[in-house]
C-alpha atoms as a PDB file:
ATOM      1  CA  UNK A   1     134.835 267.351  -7.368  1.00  0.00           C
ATOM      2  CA  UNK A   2     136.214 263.973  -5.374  1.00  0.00           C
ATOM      3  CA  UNK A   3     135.123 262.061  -7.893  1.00  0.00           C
ATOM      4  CA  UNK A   4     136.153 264.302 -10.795  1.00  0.00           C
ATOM      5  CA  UNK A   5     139.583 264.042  -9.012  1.00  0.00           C
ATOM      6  CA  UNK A   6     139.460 260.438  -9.169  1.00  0.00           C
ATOM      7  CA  UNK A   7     138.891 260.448 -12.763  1.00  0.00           C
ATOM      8  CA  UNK A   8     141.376 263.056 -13.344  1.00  0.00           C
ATOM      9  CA  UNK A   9     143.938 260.435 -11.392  1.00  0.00           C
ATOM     10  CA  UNK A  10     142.634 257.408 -13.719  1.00  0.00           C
ATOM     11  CA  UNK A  11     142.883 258.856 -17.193  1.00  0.00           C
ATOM     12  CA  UNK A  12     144.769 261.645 -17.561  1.00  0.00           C
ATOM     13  CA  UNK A  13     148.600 262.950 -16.318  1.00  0.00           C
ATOM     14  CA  UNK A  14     148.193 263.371 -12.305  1.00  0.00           C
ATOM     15  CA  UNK A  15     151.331 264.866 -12.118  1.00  0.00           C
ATOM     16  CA  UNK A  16     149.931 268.298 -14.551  1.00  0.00           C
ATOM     17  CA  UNK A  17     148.739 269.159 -10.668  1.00  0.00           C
ATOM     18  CA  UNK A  18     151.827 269.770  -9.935  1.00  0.00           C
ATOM     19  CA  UNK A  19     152.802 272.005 -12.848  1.00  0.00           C
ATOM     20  CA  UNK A  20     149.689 273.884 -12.689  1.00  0.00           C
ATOM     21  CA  UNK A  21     148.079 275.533 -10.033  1.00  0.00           C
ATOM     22  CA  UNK A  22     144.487 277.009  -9.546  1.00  0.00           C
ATOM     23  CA  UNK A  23     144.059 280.964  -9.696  1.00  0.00           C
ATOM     24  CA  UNK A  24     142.491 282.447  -6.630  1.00  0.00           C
ATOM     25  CA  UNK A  25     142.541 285.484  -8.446  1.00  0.00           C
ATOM     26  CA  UNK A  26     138.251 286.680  -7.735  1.00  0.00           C
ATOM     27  CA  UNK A  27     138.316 284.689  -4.303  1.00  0.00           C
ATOM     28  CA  UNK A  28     136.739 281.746  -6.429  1.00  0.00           C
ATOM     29  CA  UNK A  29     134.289 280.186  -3.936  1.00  0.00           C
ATOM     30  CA  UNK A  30     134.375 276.432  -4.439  1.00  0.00           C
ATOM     31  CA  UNK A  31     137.788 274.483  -4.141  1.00  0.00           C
ATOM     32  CA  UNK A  32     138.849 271.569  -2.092  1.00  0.00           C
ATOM     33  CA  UNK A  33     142.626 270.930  -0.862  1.00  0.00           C
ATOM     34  CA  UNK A  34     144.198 267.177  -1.088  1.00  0.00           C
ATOM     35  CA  UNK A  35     147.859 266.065  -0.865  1.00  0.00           C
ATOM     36  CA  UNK A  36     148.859 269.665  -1.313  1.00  0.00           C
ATOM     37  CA  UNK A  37     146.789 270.583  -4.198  1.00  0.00           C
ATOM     38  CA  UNK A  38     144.235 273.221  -4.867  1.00  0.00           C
ATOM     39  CA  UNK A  39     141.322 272.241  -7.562  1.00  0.00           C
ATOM     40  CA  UNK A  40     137.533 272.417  -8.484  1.00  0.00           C
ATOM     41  CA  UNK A  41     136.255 270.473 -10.886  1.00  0.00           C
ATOM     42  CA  UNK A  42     136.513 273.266 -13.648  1.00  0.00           C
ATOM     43  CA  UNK A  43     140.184 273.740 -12.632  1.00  0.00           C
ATOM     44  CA  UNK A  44     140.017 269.823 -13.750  1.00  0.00           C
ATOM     45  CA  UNK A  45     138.326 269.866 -16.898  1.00  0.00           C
ATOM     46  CA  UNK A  46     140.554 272.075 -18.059  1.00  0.00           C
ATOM     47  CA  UNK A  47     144.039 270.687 -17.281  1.00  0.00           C
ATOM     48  CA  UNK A  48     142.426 267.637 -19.408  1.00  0.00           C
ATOM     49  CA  UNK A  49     141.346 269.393 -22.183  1.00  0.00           C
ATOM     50  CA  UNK A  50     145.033 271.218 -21.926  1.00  0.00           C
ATOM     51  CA  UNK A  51     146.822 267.733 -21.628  1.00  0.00           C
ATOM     52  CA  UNK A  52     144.378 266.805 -25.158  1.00  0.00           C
ATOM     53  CA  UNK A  53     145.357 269.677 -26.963  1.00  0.00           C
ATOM     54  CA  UNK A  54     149.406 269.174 -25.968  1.00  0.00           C
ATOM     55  CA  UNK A  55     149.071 265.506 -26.564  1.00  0.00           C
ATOM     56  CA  UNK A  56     146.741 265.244 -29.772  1.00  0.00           C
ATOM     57  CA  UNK A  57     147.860 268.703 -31.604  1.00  0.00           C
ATOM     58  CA  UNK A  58     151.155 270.483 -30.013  1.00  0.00           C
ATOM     59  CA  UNK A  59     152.975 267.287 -29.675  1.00  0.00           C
ATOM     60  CA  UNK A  60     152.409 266.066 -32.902  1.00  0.00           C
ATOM     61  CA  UNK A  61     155.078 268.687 -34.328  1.00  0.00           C
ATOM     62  CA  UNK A  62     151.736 271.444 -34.463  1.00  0.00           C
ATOM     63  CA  UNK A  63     152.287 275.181 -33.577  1.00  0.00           C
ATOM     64  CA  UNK A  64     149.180 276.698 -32.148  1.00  0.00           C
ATOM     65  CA  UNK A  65     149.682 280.572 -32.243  1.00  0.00           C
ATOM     66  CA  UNK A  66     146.252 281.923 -31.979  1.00  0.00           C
ATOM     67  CA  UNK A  67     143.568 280.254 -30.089  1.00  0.00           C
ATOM     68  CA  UNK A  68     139.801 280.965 -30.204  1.00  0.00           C
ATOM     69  CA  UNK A  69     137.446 280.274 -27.222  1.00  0.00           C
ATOM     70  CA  UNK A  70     133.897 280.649 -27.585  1.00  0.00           C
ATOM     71  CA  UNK A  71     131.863 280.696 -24.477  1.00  0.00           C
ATOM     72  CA  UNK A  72     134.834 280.798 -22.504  1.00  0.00           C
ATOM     73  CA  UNK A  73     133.215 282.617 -19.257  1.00  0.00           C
ATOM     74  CA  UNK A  74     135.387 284.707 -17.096  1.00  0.00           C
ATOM     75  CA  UNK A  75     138.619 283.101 -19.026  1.00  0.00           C
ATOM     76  CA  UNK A  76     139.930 280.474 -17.348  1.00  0.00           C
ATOM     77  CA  UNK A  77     141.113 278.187 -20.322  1.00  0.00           C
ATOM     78  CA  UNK A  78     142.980 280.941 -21.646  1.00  0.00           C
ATOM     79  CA  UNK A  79     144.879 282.006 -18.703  1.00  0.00           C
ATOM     80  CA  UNK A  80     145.521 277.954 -17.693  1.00  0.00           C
ATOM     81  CA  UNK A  81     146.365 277.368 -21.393  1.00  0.00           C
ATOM     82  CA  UNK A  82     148.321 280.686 -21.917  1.00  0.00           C
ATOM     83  CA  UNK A  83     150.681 279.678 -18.896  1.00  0.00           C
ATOM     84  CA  UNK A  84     151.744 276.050 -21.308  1.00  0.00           C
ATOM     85  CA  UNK A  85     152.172 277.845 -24.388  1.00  0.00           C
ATOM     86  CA  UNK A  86     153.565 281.216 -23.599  1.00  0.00           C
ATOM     87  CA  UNK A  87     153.122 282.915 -26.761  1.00  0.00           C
ATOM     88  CA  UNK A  88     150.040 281.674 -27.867  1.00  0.00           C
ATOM     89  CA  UNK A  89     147.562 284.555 -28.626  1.00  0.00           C
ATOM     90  CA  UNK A  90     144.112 283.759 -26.915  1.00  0.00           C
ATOM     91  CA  UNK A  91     140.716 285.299 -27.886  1.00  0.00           C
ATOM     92  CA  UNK A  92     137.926 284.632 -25.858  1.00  0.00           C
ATOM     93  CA  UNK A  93     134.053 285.405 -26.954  1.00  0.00           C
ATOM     94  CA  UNK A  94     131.130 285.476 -24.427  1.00  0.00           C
ATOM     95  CA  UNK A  95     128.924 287.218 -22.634  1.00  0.00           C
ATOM     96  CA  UNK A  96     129.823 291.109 -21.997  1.00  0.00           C
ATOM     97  CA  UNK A  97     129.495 290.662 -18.444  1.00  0.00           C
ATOM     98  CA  UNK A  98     131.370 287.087 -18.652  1.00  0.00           C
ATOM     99  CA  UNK A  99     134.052 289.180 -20.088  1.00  0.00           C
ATOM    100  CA  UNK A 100     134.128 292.193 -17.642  1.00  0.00           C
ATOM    101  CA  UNK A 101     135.261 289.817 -14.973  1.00  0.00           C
ATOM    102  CA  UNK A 102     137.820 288.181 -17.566  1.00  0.00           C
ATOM    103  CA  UNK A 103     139.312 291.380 -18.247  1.00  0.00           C
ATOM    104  CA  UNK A 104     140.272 292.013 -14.334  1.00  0.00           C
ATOM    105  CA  UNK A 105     140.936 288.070 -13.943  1.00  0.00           C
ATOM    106  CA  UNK A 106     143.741 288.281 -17.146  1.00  0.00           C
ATOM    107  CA  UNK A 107     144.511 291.367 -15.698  1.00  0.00           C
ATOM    108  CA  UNK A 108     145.487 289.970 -12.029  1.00  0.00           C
ATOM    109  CA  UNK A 109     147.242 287.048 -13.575  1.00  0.00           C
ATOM    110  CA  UNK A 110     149.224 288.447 -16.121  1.00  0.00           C
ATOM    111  CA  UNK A 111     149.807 292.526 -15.700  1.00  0.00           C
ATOM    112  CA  UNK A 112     152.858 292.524 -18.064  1.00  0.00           C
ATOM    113  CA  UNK A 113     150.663 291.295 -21.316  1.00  0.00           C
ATOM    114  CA  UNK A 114     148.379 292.874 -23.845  1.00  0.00           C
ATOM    115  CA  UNK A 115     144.823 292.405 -23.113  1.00  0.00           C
ATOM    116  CA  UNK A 116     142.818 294.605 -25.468  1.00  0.00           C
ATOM    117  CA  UNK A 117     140.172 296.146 -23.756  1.00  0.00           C
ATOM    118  CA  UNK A 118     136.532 296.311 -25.009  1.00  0.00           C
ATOM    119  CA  UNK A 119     136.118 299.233 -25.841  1.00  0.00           C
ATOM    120  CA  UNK A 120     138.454 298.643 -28.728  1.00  0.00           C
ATOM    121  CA  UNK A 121     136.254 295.786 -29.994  1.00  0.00           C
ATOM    122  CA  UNK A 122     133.288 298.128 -30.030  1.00  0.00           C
ATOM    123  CA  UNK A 123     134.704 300.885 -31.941  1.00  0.00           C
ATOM    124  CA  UNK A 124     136.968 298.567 -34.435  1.00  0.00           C
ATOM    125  CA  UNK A 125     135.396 297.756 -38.064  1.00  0.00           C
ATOM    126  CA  UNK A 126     136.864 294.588 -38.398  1.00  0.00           C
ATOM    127  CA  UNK A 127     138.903 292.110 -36.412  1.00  0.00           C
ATOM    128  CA  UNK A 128     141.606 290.477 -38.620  1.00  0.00           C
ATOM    129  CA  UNK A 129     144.508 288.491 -37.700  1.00  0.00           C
ATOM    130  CA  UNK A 130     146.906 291.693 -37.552  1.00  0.00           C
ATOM    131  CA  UNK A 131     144.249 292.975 -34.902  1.00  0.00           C
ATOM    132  CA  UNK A 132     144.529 289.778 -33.016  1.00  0.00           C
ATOM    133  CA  UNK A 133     148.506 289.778 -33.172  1.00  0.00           C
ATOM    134  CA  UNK A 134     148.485 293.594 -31.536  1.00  0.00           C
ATOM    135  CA  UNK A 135     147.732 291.832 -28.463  1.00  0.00           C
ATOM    136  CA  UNK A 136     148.001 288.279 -25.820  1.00  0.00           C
ATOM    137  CA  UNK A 137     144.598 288.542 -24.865  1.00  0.00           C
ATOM    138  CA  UNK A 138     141.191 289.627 -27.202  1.00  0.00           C
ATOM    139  CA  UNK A 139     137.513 289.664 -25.401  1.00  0.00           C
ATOM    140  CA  UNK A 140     134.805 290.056 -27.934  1.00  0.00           C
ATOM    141  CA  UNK A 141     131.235 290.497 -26.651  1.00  0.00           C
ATOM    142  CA  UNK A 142     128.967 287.688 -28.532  1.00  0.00           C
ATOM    143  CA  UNK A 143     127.340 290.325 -30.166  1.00  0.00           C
ATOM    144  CA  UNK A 144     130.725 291.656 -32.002  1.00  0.00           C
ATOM    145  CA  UNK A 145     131.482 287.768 -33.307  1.00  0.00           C
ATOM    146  CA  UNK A 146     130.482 289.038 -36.600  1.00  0.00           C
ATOM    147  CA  UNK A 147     133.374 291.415 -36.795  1.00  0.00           C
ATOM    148  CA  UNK A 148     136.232 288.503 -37.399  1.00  0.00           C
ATOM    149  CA  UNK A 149     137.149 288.987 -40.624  1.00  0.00           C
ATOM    150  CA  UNK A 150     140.169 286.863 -42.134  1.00  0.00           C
ATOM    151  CA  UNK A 151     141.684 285.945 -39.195  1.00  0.00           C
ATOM    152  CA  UNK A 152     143.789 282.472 -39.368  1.00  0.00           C
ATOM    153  CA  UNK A 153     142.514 281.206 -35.585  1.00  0.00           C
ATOM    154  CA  UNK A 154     144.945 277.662 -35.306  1.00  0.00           C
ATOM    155  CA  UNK A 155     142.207 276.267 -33.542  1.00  0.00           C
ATOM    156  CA  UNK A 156     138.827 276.790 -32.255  1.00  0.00           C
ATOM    157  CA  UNK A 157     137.542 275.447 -28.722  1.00  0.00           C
ATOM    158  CA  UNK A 158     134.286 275.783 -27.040  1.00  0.00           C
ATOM    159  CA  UNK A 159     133.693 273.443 -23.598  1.00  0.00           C
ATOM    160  CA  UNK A 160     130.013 273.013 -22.863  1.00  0.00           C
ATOM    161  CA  UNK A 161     127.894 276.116 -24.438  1.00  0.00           C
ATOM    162  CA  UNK A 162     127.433 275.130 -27.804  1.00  0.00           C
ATOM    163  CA  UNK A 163     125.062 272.849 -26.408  1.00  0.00           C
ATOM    164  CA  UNK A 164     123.406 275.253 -23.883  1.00  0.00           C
ATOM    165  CA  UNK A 165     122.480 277.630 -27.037  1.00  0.00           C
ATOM    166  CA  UNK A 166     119.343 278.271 -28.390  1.00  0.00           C
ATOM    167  CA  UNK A 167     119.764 275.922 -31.648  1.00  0.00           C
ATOM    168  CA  UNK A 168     119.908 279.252 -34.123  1.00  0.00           C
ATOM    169  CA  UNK A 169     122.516 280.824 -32.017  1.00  0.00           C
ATOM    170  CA  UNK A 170     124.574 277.282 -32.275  1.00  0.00           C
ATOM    171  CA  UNK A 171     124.124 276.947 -36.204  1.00  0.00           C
ATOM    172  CA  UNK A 172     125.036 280.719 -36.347  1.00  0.00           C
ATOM    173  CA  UNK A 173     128.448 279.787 -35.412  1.00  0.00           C
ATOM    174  CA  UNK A 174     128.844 276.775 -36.889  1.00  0.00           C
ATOM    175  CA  UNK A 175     128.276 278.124 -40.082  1.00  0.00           C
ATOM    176  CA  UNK A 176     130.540 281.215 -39.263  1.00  0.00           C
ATOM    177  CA  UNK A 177     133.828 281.785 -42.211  1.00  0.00           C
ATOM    178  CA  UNK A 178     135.878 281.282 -38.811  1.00  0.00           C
ATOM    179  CA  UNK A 179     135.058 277.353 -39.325  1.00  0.00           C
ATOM    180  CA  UNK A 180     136.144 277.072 -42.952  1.00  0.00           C
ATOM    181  CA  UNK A 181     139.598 278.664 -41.824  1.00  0.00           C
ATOM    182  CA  UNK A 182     140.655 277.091 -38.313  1.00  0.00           C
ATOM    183  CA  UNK A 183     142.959 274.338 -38.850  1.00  0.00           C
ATOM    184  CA  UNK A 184     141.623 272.294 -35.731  1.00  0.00           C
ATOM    185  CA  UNK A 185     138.629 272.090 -33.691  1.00  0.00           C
ATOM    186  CA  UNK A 186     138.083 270.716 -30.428  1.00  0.00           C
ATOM    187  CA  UNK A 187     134.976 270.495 -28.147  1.00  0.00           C
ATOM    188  CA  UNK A 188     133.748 268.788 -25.440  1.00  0.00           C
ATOM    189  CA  UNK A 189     129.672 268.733 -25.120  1.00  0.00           C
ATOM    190  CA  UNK A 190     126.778 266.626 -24.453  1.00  0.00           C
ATOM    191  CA  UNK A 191     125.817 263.595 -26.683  1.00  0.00           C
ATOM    192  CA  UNK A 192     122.697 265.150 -26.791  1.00  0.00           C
ATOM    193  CA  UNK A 193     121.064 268.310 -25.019  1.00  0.00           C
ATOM    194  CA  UNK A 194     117.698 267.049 -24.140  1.00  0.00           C
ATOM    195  CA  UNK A 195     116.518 266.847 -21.420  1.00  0.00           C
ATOM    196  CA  UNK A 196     118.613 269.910 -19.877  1.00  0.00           C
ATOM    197  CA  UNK A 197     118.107 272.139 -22.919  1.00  0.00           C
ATOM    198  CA  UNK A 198     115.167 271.553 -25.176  1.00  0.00           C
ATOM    199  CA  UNK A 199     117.251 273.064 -28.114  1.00  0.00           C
ATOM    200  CA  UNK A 200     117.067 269.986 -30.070  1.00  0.00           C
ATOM    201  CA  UNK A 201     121.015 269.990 -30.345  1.00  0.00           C
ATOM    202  CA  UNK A 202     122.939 266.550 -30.407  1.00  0.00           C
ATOM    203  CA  UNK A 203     126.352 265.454 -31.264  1.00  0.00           C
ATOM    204  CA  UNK A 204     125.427 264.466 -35.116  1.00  0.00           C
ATOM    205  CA  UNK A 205     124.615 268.375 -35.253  1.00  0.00           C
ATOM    206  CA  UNK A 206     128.125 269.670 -34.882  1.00  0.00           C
ATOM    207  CA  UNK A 207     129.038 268.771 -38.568  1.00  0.00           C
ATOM    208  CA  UNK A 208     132.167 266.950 -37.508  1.00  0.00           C
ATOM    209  CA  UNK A 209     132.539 265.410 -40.764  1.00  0.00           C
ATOM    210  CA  UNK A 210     134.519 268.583 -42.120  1.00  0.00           C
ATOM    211  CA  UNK A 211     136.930 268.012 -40.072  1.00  0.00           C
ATOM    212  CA  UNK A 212     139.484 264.549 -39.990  1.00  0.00           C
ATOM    213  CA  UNK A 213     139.131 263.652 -36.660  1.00  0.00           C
ATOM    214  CA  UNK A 214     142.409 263.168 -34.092  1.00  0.00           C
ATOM    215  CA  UNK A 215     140.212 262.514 -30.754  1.00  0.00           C
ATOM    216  CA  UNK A 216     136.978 261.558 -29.975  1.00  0.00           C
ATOM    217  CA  UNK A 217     135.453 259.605 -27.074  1.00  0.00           C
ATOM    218  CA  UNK A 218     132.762 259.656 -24.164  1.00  0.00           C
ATOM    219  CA  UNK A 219     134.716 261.923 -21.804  1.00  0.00           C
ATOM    220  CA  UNK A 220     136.026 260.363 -18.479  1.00  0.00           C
ATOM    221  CA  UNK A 221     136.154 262.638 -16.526  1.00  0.00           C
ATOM    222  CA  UNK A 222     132.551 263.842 -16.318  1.00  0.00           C
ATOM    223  CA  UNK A 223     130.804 260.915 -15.078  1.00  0.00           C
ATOM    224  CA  UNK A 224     128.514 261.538 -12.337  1.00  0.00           C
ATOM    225  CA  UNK A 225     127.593 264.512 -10.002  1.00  0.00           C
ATOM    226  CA  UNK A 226     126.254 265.027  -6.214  1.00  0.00           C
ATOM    227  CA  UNK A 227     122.844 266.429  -5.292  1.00  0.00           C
ATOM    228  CA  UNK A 228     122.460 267.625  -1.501  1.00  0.00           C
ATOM    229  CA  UNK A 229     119.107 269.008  -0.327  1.00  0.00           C
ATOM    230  CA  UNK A 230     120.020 269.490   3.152  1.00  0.00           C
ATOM    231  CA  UNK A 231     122.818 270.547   5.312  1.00  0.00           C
ATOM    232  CA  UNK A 232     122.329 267.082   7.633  1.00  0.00           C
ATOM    233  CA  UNK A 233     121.301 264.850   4.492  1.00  0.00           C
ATOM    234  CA  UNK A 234     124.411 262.830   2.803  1.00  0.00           C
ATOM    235  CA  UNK A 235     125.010 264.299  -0.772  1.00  0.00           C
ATOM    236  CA  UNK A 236     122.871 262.244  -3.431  1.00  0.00           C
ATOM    237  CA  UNK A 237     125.075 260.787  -6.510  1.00  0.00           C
ATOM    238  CA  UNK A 238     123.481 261.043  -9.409  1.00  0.00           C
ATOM    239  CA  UNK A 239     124.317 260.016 -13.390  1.00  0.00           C
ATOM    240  CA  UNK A 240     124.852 262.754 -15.933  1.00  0.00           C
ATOM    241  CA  UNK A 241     121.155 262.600 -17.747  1.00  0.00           C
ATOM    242  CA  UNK A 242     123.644 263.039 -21.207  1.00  0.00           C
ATOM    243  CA  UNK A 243     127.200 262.004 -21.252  1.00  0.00           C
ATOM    244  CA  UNK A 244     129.994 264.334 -22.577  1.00  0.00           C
ATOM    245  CA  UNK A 245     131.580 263.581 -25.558  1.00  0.00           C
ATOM    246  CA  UNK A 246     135.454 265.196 -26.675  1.00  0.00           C
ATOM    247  CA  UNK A 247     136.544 265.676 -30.390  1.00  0.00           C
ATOM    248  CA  UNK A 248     139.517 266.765 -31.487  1.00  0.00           C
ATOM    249  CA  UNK A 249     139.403 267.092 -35.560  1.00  0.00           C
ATOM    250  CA  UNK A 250     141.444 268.535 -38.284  1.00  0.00           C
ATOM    251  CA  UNK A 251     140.576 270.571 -41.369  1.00  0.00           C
ATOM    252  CA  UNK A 252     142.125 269.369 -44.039  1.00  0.00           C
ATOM    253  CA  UNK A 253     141.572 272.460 -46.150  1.00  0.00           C
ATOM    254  CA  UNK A 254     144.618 274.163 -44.097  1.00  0.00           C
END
C-alpha cells in the first residue's frame, strides 16, 4: 500500500484524500494511517478510477445517471463513487454472498437511500430502467444478470474480474444487450491473464474496438507488490507477473 500511495501521489490528484475518506463501516482489516489519512490500496484504486471517470467522462459536459458495476464485491466503488455524484443510481452485480455484505455496508453508509433488497431481484421478471430508477442502490446476484432488460446503464465498469473469469463466463457478458446500449465503458484489467488465471483472456479479447476510446494506458498505480514469508523476514518486492491496463471508451451508437 506505501508504494501504491506513492503512485497515487505521482499521477493522480493527492488532494481527492482529503475529500474522500475510507469507510470503516465492517471493521475493514487492512489500512495504514499517514499525514492524517486513512487508505488501503483498494481505497486507492478507486479514488483513481473515480478521478478517470470525473476527468475523462463527467467533466467533459457528460451526465452519468445510472452506473453499472460488475464484480463489484462488497460495493465499495459505488458507495466512494455515489458520495461524488449524489444522484447517480448505482447497480452492482456479483457474487450473492459478495452482495449480502454490500447490502449492510450501503446500508451503514447511507440509511436515508433506496437500496433494493434481493429478494426483489429474485422474484422480479425483468429489470428495466424504471426498476433501476425505483431505487439508489440495485444488487443483482450473477446468476439474475440475465434479467436486465432495456435498461439505458450510462456506463458500465468492472475493475479486475473480467479477467479472473472462466473465459465463457467473460464472453457471456461481453456479448450481453447491456454492451450494445451503455454509452461508456471503462475497465481496468490485466494485459493478459496468464499466468494467474489460465483462462486464456488478454486485453485484445475485450472487443474494445466498439467503443471510441477516451483513456487507455498501462495503469500507474499498480506497479509492484510485497511478499513476506515470515514475521522477522523484510517484505519481498515483487513485479506484477501482468501489468494493468485502464480504458475508458465511448459507444458511438448512443
Amino acid at each position: 500500500a506505501e508504494e501504491t500511495l506513492n503512485n497515487f501521489k505521482s499521477f493522480s490528484n493527492y488532494s481527492n484524500l482529503k475529500n474522500t475518506k475510507l469507510s470503516l463501516v465492517g471493521n475493514p482489516g487492512f489500512y495504514y494511517t499517514k499525514e492524517g489519512y486513512i487508505y488501503n490500496e483498494r481505497f486507492l484504486r478507486h479514488l483513481r478510477n473515480i478521478e478517470n471517470i470525473e476527468n475523462k467522462i463527467i467533466n467533459k459536459n457528460n451526465d452519468i445517471s445510472k452506473i453499472v458495476d460488475i464484480g463489484g464485491g462488497y460495493c465499495q466503488f459505488g458507495e466512494m463513487i455515489k458520495r461524488k455524484v449524489s444522484n447517480v443510481k448505482i447497480t452492482t452485480v456479483d457474487f450473492y454472498e459478495q452482495l449480502i455484505l454490500g447490502y449492510f455496508y450501503l446500508l451503514e453508509n447511507f440509511p436515508k437511500e433506496k437500496i433494493c433488497p434481493m429478494s426483489k431481484i429474485m422474484s422480479t421478471e425483468k429489470i428495466d430502467t424504471n426498476f433501476i430508477n425505483s431505487y439508489d442502490f440495485v444488487l443483482i446476484p450473477a446468476e439474475y444478470f440475465k434479467k436486465i432488460e432495456n435498461c439505458d446503464f450510462d456506463l458500465l465498469t468492472n475493475f479486475s474480474s473480467f479477467g479472473e473469469m472462466p473465459n465463457a463466463v467473460f464472453k457471456r457478458y461481453l456479448n450481453s444487450k447491456i454492451f450494445d446500449k451503455i454509452r461508456f465503458f471503462y475497465t481496468v484489467n490485466r494485459l493478459d491473464s496468464w499466468p494467474d488465471y489460465k483462462n486464456g483472456i488478454s486485453v485484445i479479447d475485450y472487443l474494445l474496438k466498439r467503443f471510441q476510446p477516451i483513456h487507455f494506458e498501462i495503469s500507474p498505480i499498480w506497479t509492484n507488490y510485497y511478499v513476506s514469508y515470515t514475521s522477522i523476514i523484510e517484505p519481498i518486492k515483487k513485479t506484477f507477473k501482468s501489468r494493468n491496463f485502464e480504458f475508458i471508451g465511448k459507444n458511438e451508437n448512443r
